[in-house]
N, C-alpha and C. Protein backbone atom coordinates (compact mmCIF):
# COMPACT_ATOMS: atom_id res chain seq x y z
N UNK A 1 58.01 -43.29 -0.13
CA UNK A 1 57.96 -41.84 -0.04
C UNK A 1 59.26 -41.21 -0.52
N UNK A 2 60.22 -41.83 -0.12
CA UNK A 2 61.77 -41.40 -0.43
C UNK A 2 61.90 -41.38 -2.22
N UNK A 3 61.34 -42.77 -2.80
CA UNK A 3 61.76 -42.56 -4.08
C UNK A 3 60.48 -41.11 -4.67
N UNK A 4 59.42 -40.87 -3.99
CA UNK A 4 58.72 -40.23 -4.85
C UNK A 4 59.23 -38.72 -4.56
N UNK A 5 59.53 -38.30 -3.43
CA UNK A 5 60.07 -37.18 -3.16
C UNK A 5 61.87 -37.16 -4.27
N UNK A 6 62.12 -37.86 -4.42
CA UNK A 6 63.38 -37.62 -4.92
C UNK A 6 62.74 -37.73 -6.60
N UNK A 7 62.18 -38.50 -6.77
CA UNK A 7 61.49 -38.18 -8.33
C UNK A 7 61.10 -36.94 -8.65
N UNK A 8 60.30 -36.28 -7.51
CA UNK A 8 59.86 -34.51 -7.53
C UNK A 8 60.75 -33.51 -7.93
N UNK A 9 62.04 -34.09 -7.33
CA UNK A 9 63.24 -32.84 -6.65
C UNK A 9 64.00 -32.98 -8.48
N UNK A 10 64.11 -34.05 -9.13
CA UNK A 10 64.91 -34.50 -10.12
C UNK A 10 63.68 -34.06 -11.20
N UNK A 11 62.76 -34.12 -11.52
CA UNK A 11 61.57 -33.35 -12.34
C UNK A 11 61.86 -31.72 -12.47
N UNK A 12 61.69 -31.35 -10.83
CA UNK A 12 62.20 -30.12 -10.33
C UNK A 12 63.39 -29.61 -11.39
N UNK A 13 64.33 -29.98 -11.25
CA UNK A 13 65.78 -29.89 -11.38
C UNK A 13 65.73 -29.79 -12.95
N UNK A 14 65.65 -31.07 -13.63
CA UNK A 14 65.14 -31.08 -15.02
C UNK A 14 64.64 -29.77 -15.94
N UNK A 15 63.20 -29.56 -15.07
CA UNK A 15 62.75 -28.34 -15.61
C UNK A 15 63.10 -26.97 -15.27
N UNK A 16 63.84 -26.10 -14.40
CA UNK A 16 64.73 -25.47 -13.81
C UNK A 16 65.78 -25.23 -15.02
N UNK A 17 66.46 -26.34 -15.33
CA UNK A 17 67.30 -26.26 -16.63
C UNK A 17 67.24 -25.80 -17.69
N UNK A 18 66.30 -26.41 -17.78
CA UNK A 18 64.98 -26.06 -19.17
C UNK A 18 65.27 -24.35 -19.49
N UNK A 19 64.37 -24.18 -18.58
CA UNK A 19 64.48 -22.55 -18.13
C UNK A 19 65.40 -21.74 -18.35
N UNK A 20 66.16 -22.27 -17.55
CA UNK A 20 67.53 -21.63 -17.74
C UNK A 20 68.39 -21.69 -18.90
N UNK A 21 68.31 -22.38 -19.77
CA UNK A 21 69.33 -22.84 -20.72
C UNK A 21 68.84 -21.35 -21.86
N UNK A 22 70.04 -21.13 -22.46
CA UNK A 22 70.45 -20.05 -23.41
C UNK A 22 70.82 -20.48 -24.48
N UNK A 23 70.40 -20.04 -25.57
CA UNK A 23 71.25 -19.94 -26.71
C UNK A 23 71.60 -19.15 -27.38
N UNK A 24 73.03 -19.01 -27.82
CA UNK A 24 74.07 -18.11 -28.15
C UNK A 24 73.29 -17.01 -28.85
N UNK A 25 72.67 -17.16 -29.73
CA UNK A 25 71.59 -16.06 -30.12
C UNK A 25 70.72 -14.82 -29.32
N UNK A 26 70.36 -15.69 -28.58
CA UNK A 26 69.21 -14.81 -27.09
C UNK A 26 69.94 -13.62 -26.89
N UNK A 27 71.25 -12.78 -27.36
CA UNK A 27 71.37 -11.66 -27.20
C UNK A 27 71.16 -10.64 -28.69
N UNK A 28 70.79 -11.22 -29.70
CA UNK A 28 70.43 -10.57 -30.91
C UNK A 28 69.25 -9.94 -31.13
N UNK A 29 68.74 -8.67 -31.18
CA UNK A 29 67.92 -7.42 -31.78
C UNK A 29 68.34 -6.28 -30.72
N UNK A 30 67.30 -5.82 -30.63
CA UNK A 30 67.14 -4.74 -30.00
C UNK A 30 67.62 -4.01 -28.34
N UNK A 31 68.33 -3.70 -27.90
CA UNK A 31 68.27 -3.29 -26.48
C UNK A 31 69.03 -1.46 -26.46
N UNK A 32 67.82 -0.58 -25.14
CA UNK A 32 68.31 0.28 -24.43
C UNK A 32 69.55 0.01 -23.77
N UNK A 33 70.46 1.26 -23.81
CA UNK A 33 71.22 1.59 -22.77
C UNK A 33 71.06 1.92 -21.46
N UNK A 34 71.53 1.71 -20.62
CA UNK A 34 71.27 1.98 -19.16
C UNK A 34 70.52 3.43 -19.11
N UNK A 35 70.65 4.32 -19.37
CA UNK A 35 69.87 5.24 -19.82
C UNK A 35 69.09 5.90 -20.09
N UNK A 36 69.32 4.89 -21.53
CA UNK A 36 67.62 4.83 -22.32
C UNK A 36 68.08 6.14 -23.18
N UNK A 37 69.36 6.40 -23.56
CA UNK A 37 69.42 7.47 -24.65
C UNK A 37 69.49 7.14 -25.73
N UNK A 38 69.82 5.34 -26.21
CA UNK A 38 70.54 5.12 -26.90
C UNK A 38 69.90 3.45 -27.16
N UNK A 39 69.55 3.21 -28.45
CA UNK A 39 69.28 1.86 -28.89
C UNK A 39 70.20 1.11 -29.48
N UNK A 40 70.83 0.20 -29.42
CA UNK A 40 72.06 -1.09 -29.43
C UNK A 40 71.49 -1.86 -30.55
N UNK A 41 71.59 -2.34 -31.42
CA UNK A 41 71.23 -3.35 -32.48
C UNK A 41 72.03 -4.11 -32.25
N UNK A 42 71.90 -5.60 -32.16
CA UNK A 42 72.96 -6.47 -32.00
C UNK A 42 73.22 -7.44 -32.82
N UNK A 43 73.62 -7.71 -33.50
CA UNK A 43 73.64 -8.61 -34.63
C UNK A 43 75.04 -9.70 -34.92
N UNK A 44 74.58 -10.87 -36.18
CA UNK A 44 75.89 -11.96 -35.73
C UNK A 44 76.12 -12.06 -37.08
N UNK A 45 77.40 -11.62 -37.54
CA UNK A 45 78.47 -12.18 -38.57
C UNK A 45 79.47 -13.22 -38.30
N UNK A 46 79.27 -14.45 -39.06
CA UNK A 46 79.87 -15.48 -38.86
C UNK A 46 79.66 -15.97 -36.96
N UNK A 47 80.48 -16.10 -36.66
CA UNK A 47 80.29 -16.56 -35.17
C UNK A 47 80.31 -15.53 -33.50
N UNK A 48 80.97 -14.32 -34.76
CA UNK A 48 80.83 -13.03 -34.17
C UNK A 48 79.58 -12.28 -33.54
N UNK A 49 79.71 -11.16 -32.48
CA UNK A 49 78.80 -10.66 -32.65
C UNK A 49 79.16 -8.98 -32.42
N UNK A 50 78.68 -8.28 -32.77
CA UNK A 50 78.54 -6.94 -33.28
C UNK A 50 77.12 -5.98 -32.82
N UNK A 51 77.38 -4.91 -32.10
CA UNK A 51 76.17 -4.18 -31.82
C UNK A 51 76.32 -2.51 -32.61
N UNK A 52 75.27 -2.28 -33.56
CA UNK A 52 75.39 -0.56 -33.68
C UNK A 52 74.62 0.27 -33.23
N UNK A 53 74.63 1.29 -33.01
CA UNK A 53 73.58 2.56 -32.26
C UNK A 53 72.64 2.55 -33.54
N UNK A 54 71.48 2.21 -33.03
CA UNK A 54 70.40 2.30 -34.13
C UNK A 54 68.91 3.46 -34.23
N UNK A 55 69.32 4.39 -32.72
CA UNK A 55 68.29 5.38 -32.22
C UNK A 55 68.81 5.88 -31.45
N UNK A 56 68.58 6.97 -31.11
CA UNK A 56 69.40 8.30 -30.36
C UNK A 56 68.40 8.83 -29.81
N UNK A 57 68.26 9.78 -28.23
CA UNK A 57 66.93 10.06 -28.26
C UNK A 57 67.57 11.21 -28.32
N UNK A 58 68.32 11.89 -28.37
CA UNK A 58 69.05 13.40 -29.02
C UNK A 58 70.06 12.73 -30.37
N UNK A 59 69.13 12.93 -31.58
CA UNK A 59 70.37 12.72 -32.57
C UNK A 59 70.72 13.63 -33.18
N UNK A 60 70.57 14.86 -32.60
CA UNK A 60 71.10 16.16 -33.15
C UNK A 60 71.38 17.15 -32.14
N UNK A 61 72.52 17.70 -32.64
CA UNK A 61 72.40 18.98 -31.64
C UNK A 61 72.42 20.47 -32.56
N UNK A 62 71.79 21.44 -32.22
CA UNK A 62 71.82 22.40 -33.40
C UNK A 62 71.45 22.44 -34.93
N UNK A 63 70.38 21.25 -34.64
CA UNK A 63 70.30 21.01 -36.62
C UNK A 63 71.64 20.05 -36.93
N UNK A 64 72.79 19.40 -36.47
CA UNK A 64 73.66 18.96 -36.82
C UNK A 64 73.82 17.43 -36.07
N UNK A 65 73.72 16.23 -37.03
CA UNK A 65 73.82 15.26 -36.54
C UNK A 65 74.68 14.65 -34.98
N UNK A 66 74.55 14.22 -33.94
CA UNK A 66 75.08 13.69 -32.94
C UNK A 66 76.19 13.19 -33.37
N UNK A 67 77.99 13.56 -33.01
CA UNK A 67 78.86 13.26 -33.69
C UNK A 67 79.73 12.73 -32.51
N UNK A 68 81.10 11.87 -32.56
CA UNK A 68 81.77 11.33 -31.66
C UNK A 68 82.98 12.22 -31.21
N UNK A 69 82.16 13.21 -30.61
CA UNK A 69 83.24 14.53 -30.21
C UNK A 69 84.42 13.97 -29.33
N UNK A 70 84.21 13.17 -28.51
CA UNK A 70 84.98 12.62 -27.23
C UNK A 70 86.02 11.69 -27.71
N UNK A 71 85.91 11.25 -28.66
CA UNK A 71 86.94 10.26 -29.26
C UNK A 71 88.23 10.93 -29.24
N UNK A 72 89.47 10.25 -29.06
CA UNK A 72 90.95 10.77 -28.92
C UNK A 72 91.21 10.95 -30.45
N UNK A 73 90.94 10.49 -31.43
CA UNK A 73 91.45 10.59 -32.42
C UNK A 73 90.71 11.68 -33.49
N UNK A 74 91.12 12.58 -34.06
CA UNK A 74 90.84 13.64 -34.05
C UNK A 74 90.48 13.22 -35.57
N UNK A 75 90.50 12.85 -36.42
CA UNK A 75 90.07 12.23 -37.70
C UNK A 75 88.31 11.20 -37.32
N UNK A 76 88.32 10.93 -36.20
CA UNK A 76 86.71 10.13 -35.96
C UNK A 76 85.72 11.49 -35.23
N UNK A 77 86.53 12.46 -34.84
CA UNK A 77 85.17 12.76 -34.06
C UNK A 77 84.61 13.72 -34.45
N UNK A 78 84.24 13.30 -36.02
CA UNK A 78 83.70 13.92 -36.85
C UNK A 78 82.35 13.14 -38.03
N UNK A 79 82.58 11.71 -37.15
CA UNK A 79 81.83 10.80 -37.40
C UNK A 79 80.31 10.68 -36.42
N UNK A 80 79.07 10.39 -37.44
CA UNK A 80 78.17 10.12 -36.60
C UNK A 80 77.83 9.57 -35.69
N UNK A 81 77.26 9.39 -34.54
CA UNK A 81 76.83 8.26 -33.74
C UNK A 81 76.03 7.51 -34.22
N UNK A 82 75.06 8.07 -35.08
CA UNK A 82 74.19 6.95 -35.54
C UNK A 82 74.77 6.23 -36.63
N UNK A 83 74.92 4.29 -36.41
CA UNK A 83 74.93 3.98 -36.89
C UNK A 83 76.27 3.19 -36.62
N UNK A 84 77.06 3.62 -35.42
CA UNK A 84 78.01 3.91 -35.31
C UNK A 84 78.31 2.40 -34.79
N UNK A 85 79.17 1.65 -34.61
CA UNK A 85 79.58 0.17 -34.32
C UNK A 85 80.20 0.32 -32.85
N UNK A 86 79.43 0.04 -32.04
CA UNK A 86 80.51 0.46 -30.56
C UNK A 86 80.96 -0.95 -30.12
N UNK A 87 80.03 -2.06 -30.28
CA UNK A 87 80.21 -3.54 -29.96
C UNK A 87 80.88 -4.90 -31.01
N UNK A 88 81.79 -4.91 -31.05
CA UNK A 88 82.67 -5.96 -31.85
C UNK A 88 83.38 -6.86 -31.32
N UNK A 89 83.61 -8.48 -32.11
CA UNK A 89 84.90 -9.11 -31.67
C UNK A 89 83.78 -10.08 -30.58
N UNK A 90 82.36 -10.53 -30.21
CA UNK A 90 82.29 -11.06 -28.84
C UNK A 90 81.68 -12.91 -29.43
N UNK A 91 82.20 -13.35 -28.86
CA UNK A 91 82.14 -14.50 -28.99
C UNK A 91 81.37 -14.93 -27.87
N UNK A 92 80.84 -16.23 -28.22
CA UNK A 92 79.38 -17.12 -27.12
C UNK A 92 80.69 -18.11 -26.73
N UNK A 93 80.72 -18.42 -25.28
CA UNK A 93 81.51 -19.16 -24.80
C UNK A 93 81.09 -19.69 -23.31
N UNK A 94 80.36 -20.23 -22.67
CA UNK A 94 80.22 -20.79 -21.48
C UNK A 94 79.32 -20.05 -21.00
N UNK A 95 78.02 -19.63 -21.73
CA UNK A 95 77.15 -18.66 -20.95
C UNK A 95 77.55 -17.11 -21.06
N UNK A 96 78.50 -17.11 -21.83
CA UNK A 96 78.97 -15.46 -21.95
C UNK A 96 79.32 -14.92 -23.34
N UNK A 97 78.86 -13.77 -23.60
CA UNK A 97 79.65 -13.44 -24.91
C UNK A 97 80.73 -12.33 -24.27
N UNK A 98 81.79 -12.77 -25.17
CA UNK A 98 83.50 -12.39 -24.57
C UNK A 98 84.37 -12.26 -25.60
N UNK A 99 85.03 -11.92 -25.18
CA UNK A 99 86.06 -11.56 -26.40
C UNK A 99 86.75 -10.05 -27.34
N UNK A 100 85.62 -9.18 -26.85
CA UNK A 100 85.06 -8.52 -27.68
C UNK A 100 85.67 -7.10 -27.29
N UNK A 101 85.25 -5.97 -27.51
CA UNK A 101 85.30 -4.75 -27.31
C UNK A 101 83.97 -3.58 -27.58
N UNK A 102 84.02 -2.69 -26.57
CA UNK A 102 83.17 -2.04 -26.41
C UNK A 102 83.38 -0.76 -26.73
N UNK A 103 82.87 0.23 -27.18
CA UNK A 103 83.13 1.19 -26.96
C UNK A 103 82.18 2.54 -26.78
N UNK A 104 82.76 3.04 -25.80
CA UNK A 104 81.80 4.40 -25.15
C UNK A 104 81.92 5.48 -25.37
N UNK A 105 81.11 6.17 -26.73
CA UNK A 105 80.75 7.69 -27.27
C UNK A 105 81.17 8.97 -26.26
N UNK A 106 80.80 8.25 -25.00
CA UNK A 106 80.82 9.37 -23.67
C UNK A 106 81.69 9.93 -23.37
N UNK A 107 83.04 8.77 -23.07
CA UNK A 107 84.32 8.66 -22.86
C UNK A 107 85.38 9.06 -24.01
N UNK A 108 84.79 8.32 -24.82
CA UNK A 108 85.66 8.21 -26.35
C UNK A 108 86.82 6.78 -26.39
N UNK A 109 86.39 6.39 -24.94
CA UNK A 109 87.09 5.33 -24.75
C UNK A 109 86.82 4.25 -25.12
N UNK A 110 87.57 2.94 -25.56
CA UNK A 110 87.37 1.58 -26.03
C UNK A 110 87.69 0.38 -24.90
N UNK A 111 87.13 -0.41 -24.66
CA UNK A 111 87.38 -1.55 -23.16
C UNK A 111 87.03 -2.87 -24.03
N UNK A 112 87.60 -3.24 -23.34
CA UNK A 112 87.27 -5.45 -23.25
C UNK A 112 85.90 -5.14 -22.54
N UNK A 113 85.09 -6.64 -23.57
CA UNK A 113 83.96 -6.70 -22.84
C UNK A 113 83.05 -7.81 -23.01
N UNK A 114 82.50 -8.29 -21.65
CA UNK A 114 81.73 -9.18 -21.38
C UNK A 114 80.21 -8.74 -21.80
N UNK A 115 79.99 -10.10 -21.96
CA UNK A 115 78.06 -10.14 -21.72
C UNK A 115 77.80 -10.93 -21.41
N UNK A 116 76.45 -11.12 -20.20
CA UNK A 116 75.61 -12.06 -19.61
C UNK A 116 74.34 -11.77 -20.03
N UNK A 117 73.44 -12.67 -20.13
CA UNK A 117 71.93 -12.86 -20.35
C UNK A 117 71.65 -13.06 -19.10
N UNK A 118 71.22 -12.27 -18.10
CA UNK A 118 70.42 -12.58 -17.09
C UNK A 118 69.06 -12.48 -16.93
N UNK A 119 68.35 -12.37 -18.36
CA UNK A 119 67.24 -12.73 -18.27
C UNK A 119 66.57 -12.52 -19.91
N UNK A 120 65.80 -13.22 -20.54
CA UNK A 120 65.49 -12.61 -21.61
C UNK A 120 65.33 -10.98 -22.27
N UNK A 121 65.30 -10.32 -21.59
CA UNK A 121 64.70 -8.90 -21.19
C UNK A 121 66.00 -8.31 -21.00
N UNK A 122 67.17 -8.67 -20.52
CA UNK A 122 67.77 -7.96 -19.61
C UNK A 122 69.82 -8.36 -19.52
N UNK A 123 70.42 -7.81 -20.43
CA UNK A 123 72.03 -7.77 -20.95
C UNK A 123 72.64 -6.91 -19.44
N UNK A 124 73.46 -7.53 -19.06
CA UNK A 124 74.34 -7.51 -17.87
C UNK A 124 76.10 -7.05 -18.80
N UNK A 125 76.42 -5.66 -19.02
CA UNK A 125 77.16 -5.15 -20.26
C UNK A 125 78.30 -4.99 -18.96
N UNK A 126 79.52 -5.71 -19.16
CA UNK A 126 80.90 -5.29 -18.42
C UNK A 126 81.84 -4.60 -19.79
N UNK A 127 82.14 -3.41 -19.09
CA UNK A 127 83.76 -2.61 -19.88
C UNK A 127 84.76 -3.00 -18.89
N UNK A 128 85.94 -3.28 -19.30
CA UNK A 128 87.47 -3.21 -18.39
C UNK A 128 88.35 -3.11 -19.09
N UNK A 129 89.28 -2.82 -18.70
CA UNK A 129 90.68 -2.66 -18.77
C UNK A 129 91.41 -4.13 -17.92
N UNK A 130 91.92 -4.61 -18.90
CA UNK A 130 92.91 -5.28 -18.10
C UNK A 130 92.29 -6.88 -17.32
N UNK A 131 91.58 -6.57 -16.12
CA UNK A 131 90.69 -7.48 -15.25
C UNK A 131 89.32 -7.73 -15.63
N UNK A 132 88.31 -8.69 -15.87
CA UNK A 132 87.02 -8.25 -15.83
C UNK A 132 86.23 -7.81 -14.88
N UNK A 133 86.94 -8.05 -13.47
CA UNK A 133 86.59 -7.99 -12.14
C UNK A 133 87.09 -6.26 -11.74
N UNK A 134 87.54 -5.96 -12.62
CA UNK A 134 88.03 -4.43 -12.19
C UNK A 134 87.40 -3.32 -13.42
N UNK A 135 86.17 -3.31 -13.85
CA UNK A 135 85.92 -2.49 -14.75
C UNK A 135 84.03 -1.98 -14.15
N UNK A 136 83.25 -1.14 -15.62
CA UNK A 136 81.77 -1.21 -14.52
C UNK A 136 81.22 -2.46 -15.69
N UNK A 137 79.82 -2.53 -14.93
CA UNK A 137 78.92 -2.92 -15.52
C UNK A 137 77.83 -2.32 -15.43
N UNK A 138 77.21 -2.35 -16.10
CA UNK A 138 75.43 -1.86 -16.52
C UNK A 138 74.61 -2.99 -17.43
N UNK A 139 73.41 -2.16 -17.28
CA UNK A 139 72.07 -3.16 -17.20
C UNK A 139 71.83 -2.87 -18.57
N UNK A 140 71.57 -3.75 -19.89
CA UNK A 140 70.48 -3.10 -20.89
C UNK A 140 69.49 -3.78 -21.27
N UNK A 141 68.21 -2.92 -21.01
CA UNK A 141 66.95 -3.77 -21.50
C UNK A 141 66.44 -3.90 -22.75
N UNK A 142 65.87 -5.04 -23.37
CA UNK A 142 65.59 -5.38 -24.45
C UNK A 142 64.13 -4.03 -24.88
N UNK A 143 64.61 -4.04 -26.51
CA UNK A 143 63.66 -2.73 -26.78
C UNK A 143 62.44 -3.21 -27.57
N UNK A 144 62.00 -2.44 -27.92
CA UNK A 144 60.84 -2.91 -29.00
C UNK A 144 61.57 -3.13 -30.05
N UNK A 145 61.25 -3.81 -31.42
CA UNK A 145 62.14 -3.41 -32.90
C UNK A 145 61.81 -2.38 -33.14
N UNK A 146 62.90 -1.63 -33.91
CA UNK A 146 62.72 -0.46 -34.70
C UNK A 146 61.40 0.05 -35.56
């Protein structure tokens, strides 16, 4: 009984893995912002990976394209959002893409930033400064393609 119950638990275990296992890719196409104002394209140059705003659900205001008003630098925020590169620099490393930088239209601000796959469906997005343990995170769900 002992060896067959421990054969179960190790089958168990086996396939569990299975499951779970990722590859560095599984964060490439499509995902919403926490939101849902905003579609993320995510894509991989060389070993890199890179996300651009690929849908806006306001891409205009006044007849005039959605522009990066909030940015500190007064030469960009005159640039579109669409199309716009907010995700660069993230590398696949131990279950995480890292390395990288983020940046938020909202703020105008730029952060270090993590990513987790916690589920096919579903990007676990950290911004920080400094700590990774001291910044936010948000949820983004995978979209339809364009």
């Amino acid at each position: 009984m002992k060896v067959r119950q421990f054969a179960s638990i190790l089958i168990l275990v086996l396939f569990s893995s299975q499951v779970l296992a990722q590859s560095e890719n599984d964060i490439l196409g499509v995902w919403y912002n926490t939101e849902k104002t905003a579609k993320v394209i995510i894509t991989k140059s060389g070993d890199k990976f890179m996300g651009k705003i690929s849908w806006l659900l306001e891409p205009e205001k006044n007849g005039v394209p959605a522009m990066d008003e909030q940015n500190d630098n007064d030469k960009l925020k005159n640039r579109p959002l669409m199309g716009l590169t907010i995700l660069e620099g993230l590398s696949y490393r131990n279950g995480l893409w890292k390395g990288g930088k983020i940046y938020d239209p909202k703020s105008g601000n730029t952060y270090s930033c993590e990513i987790r796959l916690l589920s096919m469906d579903t990007l676990e997005v950290t911004g920080f400064m400094g700590f990774s343990w001291i910044g936010r995170t948000v949820e983004w769900t995978r979209a339809e393609e364009p």
